[in-house]
Protein backbone atom coordinates (compact mmCIF):
# COMPACT_ATOMS: atom_id res chain seq x y z
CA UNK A 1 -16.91 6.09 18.18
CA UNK A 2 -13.87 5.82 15.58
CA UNK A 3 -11.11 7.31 17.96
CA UNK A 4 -12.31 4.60 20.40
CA UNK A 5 -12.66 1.72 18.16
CA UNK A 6 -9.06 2.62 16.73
CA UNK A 7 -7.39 2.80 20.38
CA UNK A 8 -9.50 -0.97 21.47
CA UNK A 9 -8.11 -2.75 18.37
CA UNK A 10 -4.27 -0.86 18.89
CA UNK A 11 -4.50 -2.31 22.42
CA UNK A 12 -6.05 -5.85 21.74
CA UNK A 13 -3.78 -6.08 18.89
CA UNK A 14 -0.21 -5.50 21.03
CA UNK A 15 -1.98 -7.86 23.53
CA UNK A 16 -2.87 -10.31 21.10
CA UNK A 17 0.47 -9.98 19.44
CA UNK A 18 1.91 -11.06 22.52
CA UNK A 19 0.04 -14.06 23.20
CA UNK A 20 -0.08 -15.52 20.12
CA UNK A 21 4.02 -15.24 19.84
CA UNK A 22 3.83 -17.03 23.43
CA UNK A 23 1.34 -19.45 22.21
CA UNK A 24 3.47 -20.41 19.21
CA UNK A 25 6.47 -20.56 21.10
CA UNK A 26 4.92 -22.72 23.30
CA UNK A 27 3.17 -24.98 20.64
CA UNK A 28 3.45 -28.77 21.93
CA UNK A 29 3.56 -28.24 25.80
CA UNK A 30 1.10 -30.01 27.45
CA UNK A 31 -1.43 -27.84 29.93
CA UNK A 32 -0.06 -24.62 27.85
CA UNK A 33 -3.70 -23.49 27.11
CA UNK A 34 -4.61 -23.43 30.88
CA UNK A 35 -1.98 -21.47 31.76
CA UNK A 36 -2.30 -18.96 28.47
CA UNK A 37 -5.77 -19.32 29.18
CA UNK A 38 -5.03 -18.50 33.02
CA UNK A 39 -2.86 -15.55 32.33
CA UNK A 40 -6.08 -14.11 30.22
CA UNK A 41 -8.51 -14.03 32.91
CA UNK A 42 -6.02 -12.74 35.19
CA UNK A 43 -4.95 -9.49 32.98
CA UNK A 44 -8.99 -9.37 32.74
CA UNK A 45 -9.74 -9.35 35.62
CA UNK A 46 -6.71 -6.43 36.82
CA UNK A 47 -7.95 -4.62 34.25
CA UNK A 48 -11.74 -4.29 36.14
CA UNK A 49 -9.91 -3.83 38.66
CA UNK A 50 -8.47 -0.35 37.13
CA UNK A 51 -11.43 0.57 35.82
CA UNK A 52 -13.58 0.13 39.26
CA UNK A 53 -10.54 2.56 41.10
CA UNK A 54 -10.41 4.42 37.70
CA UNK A 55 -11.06 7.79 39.04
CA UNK A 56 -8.74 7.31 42.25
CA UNK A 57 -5.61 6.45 39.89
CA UNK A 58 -6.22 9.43 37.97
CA UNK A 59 -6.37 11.74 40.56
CA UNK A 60 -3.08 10.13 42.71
CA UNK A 61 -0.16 11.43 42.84
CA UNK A 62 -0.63 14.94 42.30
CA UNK A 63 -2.43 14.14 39.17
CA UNK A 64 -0.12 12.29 37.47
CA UNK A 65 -1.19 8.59 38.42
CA UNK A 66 -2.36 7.39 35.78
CA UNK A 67 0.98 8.34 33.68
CA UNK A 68 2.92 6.60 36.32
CA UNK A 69 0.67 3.33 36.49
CA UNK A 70 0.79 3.03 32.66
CA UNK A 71 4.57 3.91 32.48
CA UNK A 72 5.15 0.91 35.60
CA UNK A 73 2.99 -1.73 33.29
CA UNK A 74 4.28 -1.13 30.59
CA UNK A 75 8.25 -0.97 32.06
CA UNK A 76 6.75 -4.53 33.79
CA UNK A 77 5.80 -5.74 30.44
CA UNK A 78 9.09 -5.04 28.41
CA UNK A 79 11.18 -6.95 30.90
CA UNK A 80 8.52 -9.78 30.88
CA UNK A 81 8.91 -9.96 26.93
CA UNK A 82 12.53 -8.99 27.30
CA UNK A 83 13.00 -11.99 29.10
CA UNK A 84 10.99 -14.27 27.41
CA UNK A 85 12.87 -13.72 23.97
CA UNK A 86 16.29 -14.22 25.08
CA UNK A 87 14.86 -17.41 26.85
CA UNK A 88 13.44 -18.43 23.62
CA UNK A 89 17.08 -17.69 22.13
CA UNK A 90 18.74 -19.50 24.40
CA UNK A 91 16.38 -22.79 23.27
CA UNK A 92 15.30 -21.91 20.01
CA UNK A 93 17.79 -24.74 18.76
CA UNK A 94 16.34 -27.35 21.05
CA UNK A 95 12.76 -26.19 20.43
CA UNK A 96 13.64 -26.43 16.68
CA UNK A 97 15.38 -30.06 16.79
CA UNK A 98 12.25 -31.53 18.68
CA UNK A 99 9.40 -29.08 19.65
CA UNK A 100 7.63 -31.22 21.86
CA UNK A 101 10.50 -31.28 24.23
CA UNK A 102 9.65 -28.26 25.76
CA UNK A 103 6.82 -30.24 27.47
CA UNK A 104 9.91 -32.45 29.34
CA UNK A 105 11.56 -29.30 30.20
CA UNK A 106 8.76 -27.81 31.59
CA UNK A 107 8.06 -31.20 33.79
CA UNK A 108 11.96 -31.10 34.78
CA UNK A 109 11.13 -27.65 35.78
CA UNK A 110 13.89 -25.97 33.37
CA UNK A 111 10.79 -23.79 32.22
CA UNK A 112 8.03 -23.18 34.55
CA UNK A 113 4.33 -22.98 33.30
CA UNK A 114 4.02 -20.24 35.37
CA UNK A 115 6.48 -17.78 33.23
CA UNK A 116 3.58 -17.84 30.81
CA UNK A 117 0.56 -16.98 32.87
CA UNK A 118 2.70 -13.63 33.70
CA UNK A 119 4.15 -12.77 30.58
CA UNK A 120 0.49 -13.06 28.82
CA UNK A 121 -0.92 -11.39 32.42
CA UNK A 122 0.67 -8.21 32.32
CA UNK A 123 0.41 -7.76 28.59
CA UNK A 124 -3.67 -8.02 28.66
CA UNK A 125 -3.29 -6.18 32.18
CA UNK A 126 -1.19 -3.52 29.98
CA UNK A 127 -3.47 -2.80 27.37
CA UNK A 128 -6.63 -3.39 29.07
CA UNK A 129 -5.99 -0.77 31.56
CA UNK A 130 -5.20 1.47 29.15
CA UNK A 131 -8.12 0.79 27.22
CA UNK A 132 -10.74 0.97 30.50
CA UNK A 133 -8.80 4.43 31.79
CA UNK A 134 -9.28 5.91 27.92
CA UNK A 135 -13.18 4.68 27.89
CA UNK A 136 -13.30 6.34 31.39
CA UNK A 137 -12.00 9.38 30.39
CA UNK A 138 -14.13 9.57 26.99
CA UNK A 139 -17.59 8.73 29.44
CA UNK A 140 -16.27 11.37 31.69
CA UNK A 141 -16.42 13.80 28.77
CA UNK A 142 -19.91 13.10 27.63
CA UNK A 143 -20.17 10.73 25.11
CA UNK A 144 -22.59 8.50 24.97
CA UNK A 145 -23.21 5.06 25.71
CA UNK A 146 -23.91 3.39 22.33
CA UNK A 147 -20.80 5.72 20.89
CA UNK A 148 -18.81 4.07 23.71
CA UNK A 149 -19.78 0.40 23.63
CA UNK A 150 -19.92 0.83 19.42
CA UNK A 151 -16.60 1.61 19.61
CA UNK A 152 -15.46 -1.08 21.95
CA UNK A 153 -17.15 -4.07 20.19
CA UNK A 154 -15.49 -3.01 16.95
CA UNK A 155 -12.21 -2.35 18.37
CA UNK A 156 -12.41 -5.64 19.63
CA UNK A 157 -13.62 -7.79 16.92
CA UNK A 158 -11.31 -6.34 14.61
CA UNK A 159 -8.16 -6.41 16.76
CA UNK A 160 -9.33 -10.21 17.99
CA UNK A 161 -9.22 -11.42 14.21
CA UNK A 162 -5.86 -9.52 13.68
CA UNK A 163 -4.58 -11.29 16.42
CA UNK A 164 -5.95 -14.39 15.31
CA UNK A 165 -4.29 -14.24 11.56
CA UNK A 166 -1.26 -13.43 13.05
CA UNK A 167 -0.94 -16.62 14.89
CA UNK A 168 -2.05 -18.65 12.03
CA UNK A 169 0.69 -16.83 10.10
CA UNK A 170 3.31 -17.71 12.92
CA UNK A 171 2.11 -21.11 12.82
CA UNK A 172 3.03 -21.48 9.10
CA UNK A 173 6.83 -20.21 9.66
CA UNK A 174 9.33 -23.25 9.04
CA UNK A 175 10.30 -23.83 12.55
CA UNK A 176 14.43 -23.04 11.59
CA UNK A 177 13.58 -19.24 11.14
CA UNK A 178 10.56 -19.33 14.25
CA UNK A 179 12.75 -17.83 16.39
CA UNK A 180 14.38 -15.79 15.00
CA UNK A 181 11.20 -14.00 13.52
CA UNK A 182 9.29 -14.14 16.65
CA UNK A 183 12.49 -12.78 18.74
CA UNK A 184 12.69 -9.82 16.26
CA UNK A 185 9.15 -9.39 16.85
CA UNK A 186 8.96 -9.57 20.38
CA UNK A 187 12.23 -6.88 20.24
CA UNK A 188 9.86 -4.28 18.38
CA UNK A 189 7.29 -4.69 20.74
CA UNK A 190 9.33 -4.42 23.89
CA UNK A 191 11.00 -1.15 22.32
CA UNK A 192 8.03 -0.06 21.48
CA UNK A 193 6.33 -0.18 24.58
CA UNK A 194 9.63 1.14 26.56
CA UNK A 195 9.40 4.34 24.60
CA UNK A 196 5.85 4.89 24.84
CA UNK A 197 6.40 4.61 28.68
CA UNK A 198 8.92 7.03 28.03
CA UNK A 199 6.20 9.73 26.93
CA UNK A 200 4.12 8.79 30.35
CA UNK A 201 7.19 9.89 32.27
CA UNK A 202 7.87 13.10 29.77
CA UNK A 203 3.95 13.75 30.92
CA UNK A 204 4.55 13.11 34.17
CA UNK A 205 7.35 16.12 34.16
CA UNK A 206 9.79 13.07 35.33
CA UNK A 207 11.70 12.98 32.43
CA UNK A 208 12.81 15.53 29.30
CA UNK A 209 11.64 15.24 26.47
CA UNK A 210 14.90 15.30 24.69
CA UNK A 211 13.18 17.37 22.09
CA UNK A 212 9.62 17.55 21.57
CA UNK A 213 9.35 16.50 18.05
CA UNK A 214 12.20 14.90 16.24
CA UNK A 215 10.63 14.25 12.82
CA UNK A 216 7.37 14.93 11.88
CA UNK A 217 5.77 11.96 9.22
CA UNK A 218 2.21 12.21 10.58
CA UNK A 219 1.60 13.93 6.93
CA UNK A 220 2.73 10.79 5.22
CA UNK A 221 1.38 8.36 8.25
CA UNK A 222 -0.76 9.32 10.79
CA UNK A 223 -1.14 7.94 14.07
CA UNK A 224 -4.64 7.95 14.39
CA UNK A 225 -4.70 5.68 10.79
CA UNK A 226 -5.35 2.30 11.28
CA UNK A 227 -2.14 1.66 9.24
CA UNK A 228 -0.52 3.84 11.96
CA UNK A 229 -2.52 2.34 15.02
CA UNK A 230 -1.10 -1.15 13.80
CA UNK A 231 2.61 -0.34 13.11
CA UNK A 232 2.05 1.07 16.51
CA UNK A 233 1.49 -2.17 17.87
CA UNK A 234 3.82 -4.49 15.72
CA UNK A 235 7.28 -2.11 16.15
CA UNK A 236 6.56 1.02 18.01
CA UNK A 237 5.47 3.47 15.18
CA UNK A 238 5.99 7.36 16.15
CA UNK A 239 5.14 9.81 13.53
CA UNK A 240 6.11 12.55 15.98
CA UNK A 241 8.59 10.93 18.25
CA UNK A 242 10.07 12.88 21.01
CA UNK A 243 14.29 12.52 21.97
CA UNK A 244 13.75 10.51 24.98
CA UNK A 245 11.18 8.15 23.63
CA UNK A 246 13.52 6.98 20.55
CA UNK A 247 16.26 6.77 23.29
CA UNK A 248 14.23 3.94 25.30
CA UNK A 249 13.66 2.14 22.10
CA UNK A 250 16.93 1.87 20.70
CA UNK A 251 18.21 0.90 24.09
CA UNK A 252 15.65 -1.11 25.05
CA UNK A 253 16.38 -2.98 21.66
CA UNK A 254 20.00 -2.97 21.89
CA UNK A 255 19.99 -4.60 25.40
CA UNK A 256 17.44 -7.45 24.59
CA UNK A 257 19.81 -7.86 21.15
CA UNK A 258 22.58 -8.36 23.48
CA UNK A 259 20.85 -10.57 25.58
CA UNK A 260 19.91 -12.72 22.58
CA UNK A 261 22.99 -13.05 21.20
CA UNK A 262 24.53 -13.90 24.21
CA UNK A 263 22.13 -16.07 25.36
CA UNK A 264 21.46 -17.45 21.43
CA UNK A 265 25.52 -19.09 21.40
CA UNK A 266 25.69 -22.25 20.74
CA UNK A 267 27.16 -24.03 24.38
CA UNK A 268 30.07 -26.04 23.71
CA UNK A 269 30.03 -29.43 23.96
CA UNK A 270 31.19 -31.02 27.82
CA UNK A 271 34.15 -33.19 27.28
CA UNK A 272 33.70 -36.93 29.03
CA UNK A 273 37.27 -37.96 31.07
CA UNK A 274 38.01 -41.09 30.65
């Protein structure tokens, strides 16, 4: 019941990390909470949907399907979040001189309502599937029901409140440093989650590994702690981290740092002719 709990709250925890960084972003546009809301039910319900064809993805593919479908979410999700924080750097000054004027940019349609279902759509599509195609596996195996839905409820009550403290500690950020805190944050996910898809393709046999282990700190850290589980979540925590996976993450990070500080520049001002 522990090794499931621990896996429910690492997933509802990067999922929750993600929507409450878009729901703070977002803080101020009207009709947000549909569309959050929206985005929810969505991931939700593609997640059932996994779970109901959970044996067919498994078996697809010569075997290897449910690497690949993990590897393809989570590839989806990085350039989702990717995206998301350079657009937040390339308006964090706006956001910051008047917040609510998101909600005018949205209605000019500089920033579509839309963008949000998706981004939080994928992310609870992301982790949910993983989640359903772990609990599959682990019923597959033998263990038993109360084990499995023990596990579950306290994986998700205890990610759910994570989640929820970690919004109300975003919400208490002086809006000057907002962005930049949530963009670093969002960077550590997306890494994170673009090396772990990394290790789906190293499973797969698609990709090397690089080297199997390059440093070993699971004596200090484990990843089955729930210290580990959570730096998991926040910024990609390996204690056994193969070549190929810290490749991904430090250039999945140094792109969406390029992007931001690109995008982040201040535009110069548009000279009137007289």
């Amino acid at each position: 019941m522990l090794a499931i709990a621990l896996l429910v709250f690492r997933e509802v925890l990067e999922a929750s990390l993600i929507v409450s960084v878009v729901c703070a972003a977002t803080r101020g546009v009207s009709g947000r909470a549909r569309w959050v809301g929206a985005g929810v039910a969505a991931g939700a319900l593609g997640a059932l949907l996994v779970a109901a064809f959970a044996g067919a993805i498994g078996s697809a593919v010569n075997g290897v399907g449910q690497e690949l479908f993990n590897a393809s979410v989570l590839l989806a999700a990085v350039v989702m979040i990717a995206w998301h924080a350079i657009w937040m750097a390339s308006h964090g000054r706006q956001l910051t001189a008047q917040t609510k004027s998101l909600g005018a940019a949205v209605s000019a349609g500089d920033r579509p309502l839309t963008a949000l279902l998706v981004v939080v759509a994928i992310a609870v599509l992301r982790e949910g599937a993983e989640s359903v195609l772990f609990i599959y596996a682990q019923a597959a195996s033998g263990s038993d029901r109360i084990s499995l839905a023990g596990g579950v409820a306290l994986g998700l009550i205890s990610g759910g409140a994570t989640g929820l403290a970690l919004y109300r500690g975003l919400l208490r950020i002086p809006m000057r440093y907002f962005f930049t805190a949530t963009n670093w944050l969002l960077l550590l996910v997306a890494a994170g989650m673009a090396a772990q898809a990394a290790n789906f393709f190293v499973q797969a046999n698609l990709l090397p590994s690089l080297g199997d282990r390059l440093w070993d700190t699971s004596a200090l850290l484990s990843n089955r702690s729930l210290l580990g589980q959570a730096l998991h979540a926040l910024v990609g925590y390996e204690a056994r981290p193969a070549g190929i996976q810290l490749l991904f993450y430090l250039v999945t990070a140094a792109l969406i740092l390029v992007g931001i500080k690109i995008c982040g520049k201040p535009k110069p001002p548009v000279s009137s002719s007289s």
